[in-house]
Protein backbone atom coordinates (compact mmCIF):
# COMPACT_ATOMS: atom_id res chain seq x y z
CA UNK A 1 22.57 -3.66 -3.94
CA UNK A 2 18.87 -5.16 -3.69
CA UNK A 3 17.06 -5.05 -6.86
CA UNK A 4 13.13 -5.01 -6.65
CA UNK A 5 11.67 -6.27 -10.39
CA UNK A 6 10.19 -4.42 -12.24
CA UNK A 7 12.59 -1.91 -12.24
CA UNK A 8 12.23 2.06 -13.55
CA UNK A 9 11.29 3.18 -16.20
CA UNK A 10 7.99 1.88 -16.18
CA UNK A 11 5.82 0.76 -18.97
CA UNK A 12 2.38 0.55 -18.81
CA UNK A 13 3.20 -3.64 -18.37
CA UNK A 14 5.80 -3.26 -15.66
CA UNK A 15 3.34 -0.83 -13.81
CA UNK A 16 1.01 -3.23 -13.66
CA UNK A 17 3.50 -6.01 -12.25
CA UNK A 18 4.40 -3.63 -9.82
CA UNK A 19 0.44 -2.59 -8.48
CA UNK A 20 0.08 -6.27 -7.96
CA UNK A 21 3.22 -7.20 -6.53
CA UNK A 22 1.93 -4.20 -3.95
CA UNK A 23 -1.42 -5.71 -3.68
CA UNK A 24 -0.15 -9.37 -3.02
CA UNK A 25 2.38 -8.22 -0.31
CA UNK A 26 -0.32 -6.05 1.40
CA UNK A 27 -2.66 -8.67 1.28
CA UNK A 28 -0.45 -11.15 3.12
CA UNK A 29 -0.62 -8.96 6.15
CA UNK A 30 2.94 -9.23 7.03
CA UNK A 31 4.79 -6.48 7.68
CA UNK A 32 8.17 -7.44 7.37
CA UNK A 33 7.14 -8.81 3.49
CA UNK A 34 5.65 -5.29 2.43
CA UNK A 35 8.86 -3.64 4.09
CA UNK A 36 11.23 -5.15 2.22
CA UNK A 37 9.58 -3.19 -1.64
CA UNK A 38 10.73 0.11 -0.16
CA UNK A 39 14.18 1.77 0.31
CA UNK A 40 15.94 1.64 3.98
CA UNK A 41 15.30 4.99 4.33
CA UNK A 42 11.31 5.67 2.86
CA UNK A 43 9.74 8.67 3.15
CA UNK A 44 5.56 7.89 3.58
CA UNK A 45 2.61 10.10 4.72
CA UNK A 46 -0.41 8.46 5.44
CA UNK A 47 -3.36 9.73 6.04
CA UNK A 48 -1.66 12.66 8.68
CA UNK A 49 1.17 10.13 9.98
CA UNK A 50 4.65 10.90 8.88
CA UNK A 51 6.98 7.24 8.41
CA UNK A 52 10.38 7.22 7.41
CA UNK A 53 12.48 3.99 7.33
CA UNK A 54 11.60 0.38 7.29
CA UNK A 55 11.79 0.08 10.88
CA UNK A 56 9.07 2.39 11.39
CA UNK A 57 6.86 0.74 8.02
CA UNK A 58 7.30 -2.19 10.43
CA UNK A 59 5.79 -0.69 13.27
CA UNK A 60 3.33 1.36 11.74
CA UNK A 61 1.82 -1.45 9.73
CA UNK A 62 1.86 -4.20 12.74
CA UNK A 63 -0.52 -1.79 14.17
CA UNK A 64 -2.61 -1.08 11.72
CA UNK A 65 -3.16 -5.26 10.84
CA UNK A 66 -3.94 -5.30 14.60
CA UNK A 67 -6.35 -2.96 14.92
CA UNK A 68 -7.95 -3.66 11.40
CA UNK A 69 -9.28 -6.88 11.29
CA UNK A 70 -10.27 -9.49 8.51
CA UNK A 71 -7.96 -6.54 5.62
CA UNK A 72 -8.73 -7.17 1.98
CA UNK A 73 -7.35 -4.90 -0.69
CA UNK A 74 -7.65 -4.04 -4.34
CA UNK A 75 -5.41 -1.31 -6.19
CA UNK A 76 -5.80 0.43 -9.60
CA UNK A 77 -3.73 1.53 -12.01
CA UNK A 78 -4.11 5.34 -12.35
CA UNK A 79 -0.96 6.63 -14.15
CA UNK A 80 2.84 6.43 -14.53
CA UNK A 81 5.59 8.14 -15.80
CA UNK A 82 9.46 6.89 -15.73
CA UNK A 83 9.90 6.13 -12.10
CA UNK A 84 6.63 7.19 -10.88
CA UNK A 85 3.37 5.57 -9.98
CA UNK A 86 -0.26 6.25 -8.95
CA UNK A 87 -3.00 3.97 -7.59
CA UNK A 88 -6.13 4.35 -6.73
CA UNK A 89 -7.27 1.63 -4.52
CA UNK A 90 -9.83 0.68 -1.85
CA UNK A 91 -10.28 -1.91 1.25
CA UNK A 92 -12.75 -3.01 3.88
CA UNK A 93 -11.27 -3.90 7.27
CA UNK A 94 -13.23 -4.71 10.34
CA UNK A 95 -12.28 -2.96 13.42
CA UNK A 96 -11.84 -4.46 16.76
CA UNK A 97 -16.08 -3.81 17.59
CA UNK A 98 -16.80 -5.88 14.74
CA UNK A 99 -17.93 -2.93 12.83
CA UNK A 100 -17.07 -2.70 9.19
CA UNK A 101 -15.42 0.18 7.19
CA UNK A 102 -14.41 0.66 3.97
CA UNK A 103 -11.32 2.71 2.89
CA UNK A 104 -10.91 4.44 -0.18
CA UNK A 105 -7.50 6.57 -1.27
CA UNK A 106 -4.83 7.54 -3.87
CA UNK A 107 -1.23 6.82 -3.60
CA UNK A 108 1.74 8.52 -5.39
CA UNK A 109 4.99 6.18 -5.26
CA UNK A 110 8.55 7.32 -6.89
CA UNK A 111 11.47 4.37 -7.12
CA UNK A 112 14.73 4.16 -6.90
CA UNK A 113 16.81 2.86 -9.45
CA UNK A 114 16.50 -0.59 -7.73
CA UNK A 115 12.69 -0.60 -8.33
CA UNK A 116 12.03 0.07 -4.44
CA UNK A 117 9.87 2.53 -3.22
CA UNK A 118 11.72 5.61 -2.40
CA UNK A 119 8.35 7.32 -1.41
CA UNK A 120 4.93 6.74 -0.80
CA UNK A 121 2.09 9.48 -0.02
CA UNK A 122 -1.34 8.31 0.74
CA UNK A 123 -4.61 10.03 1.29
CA UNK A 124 -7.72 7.65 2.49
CA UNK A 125 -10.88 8.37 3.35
CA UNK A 126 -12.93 5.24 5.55
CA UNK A 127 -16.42 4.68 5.50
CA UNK A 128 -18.35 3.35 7.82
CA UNK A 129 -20.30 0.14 5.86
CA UNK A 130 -22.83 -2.82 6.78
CA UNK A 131 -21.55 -6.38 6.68
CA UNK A 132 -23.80 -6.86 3.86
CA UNK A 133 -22.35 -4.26 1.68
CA UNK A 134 -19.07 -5.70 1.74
CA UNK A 135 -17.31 -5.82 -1.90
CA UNK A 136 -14.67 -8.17 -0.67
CA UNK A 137 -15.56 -11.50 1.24
């Protein structure tokens, strides 16, 4: 059985670990690298889509890196509990018409035993920002 570390229960350390091994892997853009943290058979929401499965994480994000440009990301510790976690986090993308946005959301995740990500609900809000008010460069 795959093991993702830090496995559940979470302390406020492990947490931590885990909201940057999410950050790092987003970062990197590649879908098949963030797919692998979560179980074969994820449950998501985000924003209004429904994902379920790795296959469709896949898809999902190789569309959203392709239609939002130049992605940076930061995410917060909000809270935990034994095999819970929530983030706040935020990121500026640039869309395919150059213009800039800035998203800003909350995610609830819940592991397996195995430390993957059994589910993950998301609700972002984008706004619409000037070059020059980009946070992340």
């Amino acid at each position: 059985m795959e093991k993702k570390y830090p496995l559940p229960p979470f302390t406020l350390e492990t947490a931590l670990v885990k909201i940057q091994l999410a950050e790092d892997a987003w970062n990197s853009q590649d879908p098949e690298r963030v797919s692998q943290a979560y179980t074969v058979d994820s449950e998501w929401r985000n924003r209004s889509e429904f994902i379920n499965g790795r296959e469709q994480i896949v898809a999902f994000l190789t569309g959203k890196w392709q239609r939002e440009l130049n992605y940076k990301l930061k995410k917060e510790y909000w809270a935990h509990t034994d095999n819970r976690i929530a983030v706040r986090f935020v990121y500026e993308y640039q869309n395919q018409e150059g213009k800039w946005f800035r998203a800003y959301g909350n995610e609830n995740w819940e592991f397996d035993e195995n430390g993957l990500m059994a589910r993950r609900f998301a609700s972002i809000n984008d706004l619409e920002i000037e070059e020059k008010d980009r946070e992340f460069k």
